[in-house]
N, C-alpha and C. Protein backbone atom coordinates (compact mmCIF):
# COMPACT_ATOMS: atom_id res chain seq x y z
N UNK A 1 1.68 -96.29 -30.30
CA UNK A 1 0.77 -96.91 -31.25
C UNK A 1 -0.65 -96.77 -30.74
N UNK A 2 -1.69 -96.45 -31.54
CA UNK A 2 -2.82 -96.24 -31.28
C UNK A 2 -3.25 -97.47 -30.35
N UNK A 3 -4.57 -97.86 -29.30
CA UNK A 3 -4.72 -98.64 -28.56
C UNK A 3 -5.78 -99.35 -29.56
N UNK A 4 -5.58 -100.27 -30.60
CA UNK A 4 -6.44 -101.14 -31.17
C UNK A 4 -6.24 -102.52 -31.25
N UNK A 5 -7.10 -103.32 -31.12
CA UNK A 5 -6.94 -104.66 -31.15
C UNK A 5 -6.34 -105.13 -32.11
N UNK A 6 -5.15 -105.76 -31.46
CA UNK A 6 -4.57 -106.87 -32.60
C UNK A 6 -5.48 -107.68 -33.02
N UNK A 7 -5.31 -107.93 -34.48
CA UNK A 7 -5.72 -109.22 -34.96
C UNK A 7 -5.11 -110.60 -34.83
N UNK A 8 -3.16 -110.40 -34.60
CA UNK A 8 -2.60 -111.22 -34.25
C UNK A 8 -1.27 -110.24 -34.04
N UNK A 9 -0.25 -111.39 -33.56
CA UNK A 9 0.66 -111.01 -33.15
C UNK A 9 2.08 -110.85 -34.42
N UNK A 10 1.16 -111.48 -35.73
CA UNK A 10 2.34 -110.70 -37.21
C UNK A 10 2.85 -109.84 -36.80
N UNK A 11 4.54 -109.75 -37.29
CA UNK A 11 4.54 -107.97 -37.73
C UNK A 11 4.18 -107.80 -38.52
N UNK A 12 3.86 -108.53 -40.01
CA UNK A 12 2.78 -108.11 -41.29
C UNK A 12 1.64 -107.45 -40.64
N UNK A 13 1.07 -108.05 -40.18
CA UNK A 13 -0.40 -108.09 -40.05
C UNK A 13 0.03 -106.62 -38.76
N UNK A 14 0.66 -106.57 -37.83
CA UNK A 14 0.54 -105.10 -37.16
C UNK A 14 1.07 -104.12 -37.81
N UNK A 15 1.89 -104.28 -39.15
CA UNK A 15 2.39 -103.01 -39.62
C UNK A 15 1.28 -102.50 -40.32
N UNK A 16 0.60 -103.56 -41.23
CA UNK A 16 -0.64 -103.25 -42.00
C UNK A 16 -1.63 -102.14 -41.21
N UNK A 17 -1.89 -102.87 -40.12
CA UNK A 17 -2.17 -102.33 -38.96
C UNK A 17 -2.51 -100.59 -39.46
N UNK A 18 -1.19 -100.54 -39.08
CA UNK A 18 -0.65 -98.55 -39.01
C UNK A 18 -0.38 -98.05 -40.20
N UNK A 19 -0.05 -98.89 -40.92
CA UNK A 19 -0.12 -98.20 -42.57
C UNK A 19 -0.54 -98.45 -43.86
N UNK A 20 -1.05 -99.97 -43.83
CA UNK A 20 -1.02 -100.67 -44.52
C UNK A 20 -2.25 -100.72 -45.61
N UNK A 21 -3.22 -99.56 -45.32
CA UNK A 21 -4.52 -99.37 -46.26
C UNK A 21 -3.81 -98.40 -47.68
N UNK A 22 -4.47 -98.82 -48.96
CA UNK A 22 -4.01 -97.87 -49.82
C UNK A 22 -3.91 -96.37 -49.88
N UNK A 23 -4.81 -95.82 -49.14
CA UNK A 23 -5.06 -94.17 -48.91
C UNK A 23 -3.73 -93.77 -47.89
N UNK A 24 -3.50 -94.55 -46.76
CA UNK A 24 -1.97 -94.52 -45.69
C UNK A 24 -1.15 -94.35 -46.41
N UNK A 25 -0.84 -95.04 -47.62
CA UNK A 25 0.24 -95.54 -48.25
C UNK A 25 0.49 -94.72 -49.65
N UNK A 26 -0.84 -93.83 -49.91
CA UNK A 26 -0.34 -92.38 -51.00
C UNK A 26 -0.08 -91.40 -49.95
N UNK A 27 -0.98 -91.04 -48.68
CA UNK A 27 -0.34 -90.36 -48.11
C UNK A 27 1.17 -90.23 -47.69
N UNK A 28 1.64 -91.13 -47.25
CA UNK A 28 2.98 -91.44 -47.37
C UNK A 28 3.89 -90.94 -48.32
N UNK A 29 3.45 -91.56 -49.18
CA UNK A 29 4.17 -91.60 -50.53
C UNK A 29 4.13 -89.99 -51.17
N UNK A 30 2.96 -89.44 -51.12
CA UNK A 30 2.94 -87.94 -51.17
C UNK A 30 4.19 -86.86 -49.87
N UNK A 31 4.14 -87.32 -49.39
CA UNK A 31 5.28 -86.85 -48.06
C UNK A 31 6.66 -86.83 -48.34
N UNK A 32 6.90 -88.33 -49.30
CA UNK A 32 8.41 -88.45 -48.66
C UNK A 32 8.59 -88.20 -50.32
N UNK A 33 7.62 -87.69 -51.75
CA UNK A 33 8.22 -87.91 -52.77
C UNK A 33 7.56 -86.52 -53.33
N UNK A 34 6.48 -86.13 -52.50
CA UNK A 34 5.57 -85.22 -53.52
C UNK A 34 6.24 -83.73 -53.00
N UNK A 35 6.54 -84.06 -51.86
CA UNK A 35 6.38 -82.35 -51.33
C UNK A 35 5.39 -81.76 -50.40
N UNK A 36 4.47 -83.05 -50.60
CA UNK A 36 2.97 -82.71 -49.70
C UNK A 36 2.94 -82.36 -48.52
N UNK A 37 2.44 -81.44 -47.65
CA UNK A 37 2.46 -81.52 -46.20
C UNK A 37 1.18 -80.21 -45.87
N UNK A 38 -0.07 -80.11 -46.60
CA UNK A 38 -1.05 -80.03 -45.94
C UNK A 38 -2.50 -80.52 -46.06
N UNK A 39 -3.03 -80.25 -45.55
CA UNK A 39 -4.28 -81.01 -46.15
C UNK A 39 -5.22 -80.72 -47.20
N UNK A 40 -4.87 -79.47 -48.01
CA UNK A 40 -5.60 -78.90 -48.97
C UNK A 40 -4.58 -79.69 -49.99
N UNK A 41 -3.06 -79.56 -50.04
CA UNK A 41 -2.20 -80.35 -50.65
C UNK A 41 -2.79 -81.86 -50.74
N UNK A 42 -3.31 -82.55 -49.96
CA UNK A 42 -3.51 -83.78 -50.07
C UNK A 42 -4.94 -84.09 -50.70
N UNK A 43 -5.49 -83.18 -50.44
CA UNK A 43 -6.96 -82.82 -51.31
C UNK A 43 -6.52 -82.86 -53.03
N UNK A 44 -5.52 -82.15 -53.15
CA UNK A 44 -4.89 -82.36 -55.00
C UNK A 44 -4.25 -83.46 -55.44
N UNK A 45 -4.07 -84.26 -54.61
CA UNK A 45 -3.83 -85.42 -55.01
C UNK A 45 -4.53 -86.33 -56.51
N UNK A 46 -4.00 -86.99 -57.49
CA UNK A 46 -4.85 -87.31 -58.57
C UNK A 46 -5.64 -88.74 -58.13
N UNK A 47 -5.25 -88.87 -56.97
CA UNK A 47 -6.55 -89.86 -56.75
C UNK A 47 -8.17 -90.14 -56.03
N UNK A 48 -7.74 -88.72 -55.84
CA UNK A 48 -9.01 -87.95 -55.51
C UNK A 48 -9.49 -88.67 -53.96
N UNK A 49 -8.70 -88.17 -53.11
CA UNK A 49 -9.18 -88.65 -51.86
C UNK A 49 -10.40 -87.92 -51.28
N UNK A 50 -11.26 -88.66 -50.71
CA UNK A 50 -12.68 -88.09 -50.25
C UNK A 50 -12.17 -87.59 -48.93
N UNK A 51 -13.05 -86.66 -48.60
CA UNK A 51 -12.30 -86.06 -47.23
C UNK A 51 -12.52 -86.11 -46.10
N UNK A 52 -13.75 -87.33 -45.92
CA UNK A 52 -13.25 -88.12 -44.57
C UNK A 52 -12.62 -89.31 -44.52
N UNK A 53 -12.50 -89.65 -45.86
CA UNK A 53 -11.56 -90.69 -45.62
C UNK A 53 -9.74 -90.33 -45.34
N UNK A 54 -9.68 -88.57 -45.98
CA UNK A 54 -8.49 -87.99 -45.55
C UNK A 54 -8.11 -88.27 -44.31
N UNK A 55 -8.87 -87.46 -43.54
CA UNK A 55 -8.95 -87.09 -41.94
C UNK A 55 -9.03 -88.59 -41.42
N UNK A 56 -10.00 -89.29 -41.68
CA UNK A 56 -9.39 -90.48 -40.86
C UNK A 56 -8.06 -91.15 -41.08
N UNK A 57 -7.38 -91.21 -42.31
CA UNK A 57 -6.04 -91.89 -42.79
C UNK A 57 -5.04 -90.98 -42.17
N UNK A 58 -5.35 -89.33 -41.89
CA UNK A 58 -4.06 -88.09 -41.28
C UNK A 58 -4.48 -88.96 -39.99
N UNK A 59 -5.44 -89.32 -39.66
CA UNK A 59 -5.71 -89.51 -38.05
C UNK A 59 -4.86 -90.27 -36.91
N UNK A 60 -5.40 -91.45 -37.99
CA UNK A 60 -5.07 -92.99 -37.72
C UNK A 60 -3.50 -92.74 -37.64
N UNK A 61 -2.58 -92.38 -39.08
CA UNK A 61 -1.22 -92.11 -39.02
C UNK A 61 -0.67 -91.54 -38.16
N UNK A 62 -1.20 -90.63 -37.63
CA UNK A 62 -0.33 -89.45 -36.24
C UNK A 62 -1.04 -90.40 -34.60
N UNK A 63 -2.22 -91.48 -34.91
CA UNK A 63 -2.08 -92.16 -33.77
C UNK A 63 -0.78 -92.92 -33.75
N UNK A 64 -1.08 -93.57 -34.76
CA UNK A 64 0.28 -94.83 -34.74
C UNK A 64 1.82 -94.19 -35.10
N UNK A 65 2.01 -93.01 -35.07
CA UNK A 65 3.55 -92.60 -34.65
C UNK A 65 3.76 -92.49 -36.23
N UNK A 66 3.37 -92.18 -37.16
CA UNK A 66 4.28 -92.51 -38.43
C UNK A 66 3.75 -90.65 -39.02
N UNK A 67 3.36 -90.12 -38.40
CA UNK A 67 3.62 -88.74 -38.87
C UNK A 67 3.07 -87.79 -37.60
N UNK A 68 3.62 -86.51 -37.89
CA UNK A 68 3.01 -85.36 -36.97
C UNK A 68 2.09 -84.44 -37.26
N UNK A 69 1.33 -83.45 -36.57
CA UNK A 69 0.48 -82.35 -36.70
C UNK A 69 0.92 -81.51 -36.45
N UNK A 70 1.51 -80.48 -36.98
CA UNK A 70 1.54 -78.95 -36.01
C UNK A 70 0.87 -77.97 -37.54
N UNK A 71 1.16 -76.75 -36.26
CA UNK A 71 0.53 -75.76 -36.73
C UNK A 71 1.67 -75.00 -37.85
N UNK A 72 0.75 -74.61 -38.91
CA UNK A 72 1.48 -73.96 -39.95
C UNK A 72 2.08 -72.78 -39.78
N UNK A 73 3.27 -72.10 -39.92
CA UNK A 73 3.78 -70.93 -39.27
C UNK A 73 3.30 -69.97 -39.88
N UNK A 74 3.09 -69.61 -41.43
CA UNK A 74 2.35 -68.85 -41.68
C UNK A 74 0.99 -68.86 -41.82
N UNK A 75 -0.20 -70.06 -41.91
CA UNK A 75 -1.20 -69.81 -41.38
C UNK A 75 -1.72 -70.64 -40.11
N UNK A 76 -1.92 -69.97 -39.36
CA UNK A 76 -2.67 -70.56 -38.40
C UNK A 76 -3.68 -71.31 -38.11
N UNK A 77 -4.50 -71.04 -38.93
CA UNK A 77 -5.51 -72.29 -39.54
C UNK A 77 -5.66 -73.65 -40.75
N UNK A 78 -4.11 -73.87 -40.88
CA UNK A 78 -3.71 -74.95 -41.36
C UNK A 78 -2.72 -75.78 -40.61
N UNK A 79 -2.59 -76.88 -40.78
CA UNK A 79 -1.43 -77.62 -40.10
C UNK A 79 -0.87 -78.37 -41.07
N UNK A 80 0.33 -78.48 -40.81
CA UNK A 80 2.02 -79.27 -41.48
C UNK A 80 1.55 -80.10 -40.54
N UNK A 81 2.17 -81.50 -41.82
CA UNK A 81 1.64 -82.44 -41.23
C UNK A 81 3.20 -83.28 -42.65
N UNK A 82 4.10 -83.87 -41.33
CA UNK A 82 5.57 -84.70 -41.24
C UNK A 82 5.68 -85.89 -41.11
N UNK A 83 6.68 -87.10 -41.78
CA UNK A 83 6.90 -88.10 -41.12
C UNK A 83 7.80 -87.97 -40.06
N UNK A 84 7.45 -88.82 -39.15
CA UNK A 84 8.08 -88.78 -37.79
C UNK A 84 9.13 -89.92 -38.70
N UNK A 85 10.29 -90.11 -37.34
CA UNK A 85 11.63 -90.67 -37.58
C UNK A 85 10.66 -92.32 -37.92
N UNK A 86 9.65 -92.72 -37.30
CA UNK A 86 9.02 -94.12 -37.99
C UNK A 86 8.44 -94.55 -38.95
N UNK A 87 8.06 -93.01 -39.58
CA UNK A 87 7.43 -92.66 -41.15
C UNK A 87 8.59 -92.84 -41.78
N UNK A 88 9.48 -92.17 -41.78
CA UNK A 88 10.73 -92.11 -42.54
C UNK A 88 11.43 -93.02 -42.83
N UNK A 89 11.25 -94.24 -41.74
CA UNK A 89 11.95 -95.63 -41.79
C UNK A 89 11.30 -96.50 -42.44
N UNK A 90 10.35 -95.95 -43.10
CA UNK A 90 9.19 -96.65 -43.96
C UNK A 90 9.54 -96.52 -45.61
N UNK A 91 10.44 -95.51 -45.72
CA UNK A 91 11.02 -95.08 -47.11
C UNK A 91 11.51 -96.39 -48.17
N UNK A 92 12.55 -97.47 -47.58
CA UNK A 92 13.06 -98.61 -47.72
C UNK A 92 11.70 -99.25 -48.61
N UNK A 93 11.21 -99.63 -47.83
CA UNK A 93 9.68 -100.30 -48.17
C UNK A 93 8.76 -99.24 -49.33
N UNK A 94 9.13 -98.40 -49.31
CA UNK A 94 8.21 -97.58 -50.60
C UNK A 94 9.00 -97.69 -51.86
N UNK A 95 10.60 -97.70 -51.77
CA UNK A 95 11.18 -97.74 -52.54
C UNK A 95 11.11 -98.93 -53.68
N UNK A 96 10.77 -100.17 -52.16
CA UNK A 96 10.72 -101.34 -52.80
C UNK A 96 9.20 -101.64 -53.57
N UNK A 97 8.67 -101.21 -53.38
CA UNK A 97 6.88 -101.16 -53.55
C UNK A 97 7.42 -100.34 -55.15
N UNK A 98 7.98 -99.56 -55.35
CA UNK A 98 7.90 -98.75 -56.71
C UNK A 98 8.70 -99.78 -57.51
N UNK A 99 10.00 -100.12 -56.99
CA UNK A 99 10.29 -101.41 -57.67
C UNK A 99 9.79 -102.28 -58.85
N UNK A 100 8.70 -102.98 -57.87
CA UNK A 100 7.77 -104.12 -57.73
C UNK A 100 6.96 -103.70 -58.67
N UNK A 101 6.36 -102.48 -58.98
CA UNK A 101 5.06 -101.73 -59.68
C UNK A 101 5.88 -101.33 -61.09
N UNK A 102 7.23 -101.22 -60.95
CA UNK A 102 7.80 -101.13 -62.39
C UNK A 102 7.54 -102.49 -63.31
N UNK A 103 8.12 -103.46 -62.12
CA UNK A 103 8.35 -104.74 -63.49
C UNK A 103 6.64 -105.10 -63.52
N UNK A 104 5.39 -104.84 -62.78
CA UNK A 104 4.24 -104.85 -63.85
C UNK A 104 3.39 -104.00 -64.49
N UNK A 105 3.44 -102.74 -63.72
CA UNK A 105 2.59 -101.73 -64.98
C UNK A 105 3.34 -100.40 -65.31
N UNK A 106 2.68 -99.75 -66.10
CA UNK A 106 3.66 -98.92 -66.80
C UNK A 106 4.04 -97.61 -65.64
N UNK A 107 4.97 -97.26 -65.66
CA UNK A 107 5.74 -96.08 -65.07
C UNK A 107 5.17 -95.04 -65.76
N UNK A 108 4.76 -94.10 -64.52
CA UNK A 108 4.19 -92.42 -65.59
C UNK A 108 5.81 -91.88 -65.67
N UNK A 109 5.60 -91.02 -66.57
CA UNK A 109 7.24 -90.35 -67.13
C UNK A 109 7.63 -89.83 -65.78
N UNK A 110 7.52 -88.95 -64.79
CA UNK A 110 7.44 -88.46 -63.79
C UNK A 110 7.97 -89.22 -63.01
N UNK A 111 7.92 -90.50 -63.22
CA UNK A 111 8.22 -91.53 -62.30
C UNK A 111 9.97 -92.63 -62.55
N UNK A 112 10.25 -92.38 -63.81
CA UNK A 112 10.77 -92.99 -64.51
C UNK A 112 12.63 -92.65 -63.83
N UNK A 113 12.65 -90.86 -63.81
CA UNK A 113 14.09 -90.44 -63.44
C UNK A 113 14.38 -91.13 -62.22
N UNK A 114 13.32 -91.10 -61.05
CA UNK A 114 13.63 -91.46 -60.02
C UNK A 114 13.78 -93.28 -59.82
N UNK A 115 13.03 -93.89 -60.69
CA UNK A 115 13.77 -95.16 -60.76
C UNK A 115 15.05 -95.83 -61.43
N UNK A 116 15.43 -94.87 -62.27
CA UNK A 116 16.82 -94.98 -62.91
C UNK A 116 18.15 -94.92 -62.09
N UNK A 117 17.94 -93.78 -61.34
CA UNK A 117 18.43 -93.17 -59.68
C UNK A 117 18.47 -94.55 -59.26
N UNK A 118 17.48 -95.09 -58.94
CA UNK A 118 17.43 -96.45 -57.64
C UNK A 118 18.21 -97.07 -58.18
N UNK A 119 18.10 -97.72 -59.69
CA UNK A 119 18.72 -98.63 -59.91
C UNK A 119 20.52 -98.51 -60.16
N UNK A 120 20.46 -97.09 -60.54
CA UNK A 120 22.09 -97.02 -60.60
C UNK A 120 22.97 -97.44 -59.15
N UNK A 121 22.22 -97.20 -58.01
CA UNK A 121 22.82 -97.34 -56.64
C UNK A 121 21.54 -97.23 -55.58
N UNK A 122 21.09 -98.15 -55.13
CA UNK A 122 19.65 -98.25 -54.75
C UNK A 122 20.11 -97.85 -53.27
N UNK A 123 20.49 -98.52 -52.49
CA UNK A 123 21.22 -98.23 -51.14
C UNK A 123 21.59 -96.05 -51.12
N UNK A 124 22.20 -95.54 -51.88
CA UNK A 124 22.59 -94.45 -51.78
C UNK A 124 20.92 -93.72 -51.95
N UNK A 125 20.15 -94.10 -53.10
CA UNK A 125 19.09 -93.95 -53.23
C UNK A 125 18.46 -93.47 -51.41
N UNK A 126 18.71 -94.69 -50.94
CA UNK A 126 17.74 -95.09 -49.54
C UNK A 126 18.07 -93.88 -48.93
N UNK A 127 19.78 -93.50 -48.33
CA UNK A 127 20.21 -93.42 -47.91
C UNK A 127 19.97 -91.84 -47.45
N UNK A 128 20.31 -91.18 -49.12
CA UNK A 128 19.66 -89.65 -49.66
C UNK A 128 18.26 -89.12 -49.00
N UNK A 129 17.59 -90.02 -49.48
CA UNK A 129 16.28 -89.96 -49.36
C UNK A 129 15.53 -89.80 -48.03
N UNK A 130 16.43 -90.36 -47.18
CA UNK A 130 15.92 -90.56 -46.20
C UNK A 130 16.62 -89.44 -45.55
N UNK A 131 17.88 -88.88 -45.41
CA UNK A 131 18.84 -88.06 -44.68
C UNK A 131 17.51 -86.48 -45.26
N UNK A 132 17.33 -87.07 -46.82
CA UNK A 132 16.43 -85.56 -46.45
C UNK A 132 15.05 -85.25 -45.87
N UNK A 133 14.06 -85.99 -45.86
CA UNK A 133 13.45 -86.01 -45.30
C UNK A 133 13.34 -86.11 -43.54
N UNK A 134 14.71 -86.12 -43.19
CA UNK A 134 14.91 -86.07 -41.34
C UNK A 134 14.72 -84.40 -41.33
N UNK A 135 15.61 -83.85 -42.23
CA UNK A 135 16.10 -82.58 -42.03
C UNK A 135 14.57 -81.61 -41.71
């Protein structure tokens, strides 16, 4: 984990910490749902991330263990950029966050198959989801 001052000794308040800003938390969410894994990819994002606020949110994340950097195999001047096995354990909690965002605002269509999925068997949901993103 990056060396920053606790504010307290929460685990709320230290998970927030490492992921817990809204820009952390599309990055994320772009990773384990979009396909995303570079930084021109995260540049297309529709919420239009500014691009030092990119680089500091890729930053901060690969301090605090919840994703990696390497180098892209076919270009060399880009980097793949992964959840580590602590990113991935974060899936549970996104799942539940989409949940939560159904019963108050509207679902884009795009969004809709994959909550139908959850709800038919939410656990298998987790389970899937997560086995692929290790691979």
């Amino acid at each position: 984990m990056a060396n920053t001052k606790k504010r307290s000794e929460c685990p709320i308040s230290n998970s927030l910490e490492a992921w817990g800003d809204k820009w952390s938390l599309l990055i994320i969410r772009d990773l384990m749902f979009n396909g995303v894994c570079t930084y021109g990819d995260f540049m297309k994002s529709p919420e239009k991330i500014a691009t030092n606020i990119l680089a500091s949110r890729l930053l901060d994340l690969e301090e605090n263990g919840i994703i990696t950097k390497e180098i892209h195999p076919e270009n060399r001047t880009k980097f793949l950029y992964k959840l580590t096995e602590k990113g991935v354990n974060l899936f549970p909690l996104i799942v539940e966050i989409n949940l939560w965002a159904e019963k108050y605002y509207p679902v884009p269509e795009e969004r809709k198959e994959m909550l139908e999925e959850i709800h038919r068997d939410k656990e298998a949901f987790i389970k899937n989801g997560m086995a692929k993103l290790k691979e």
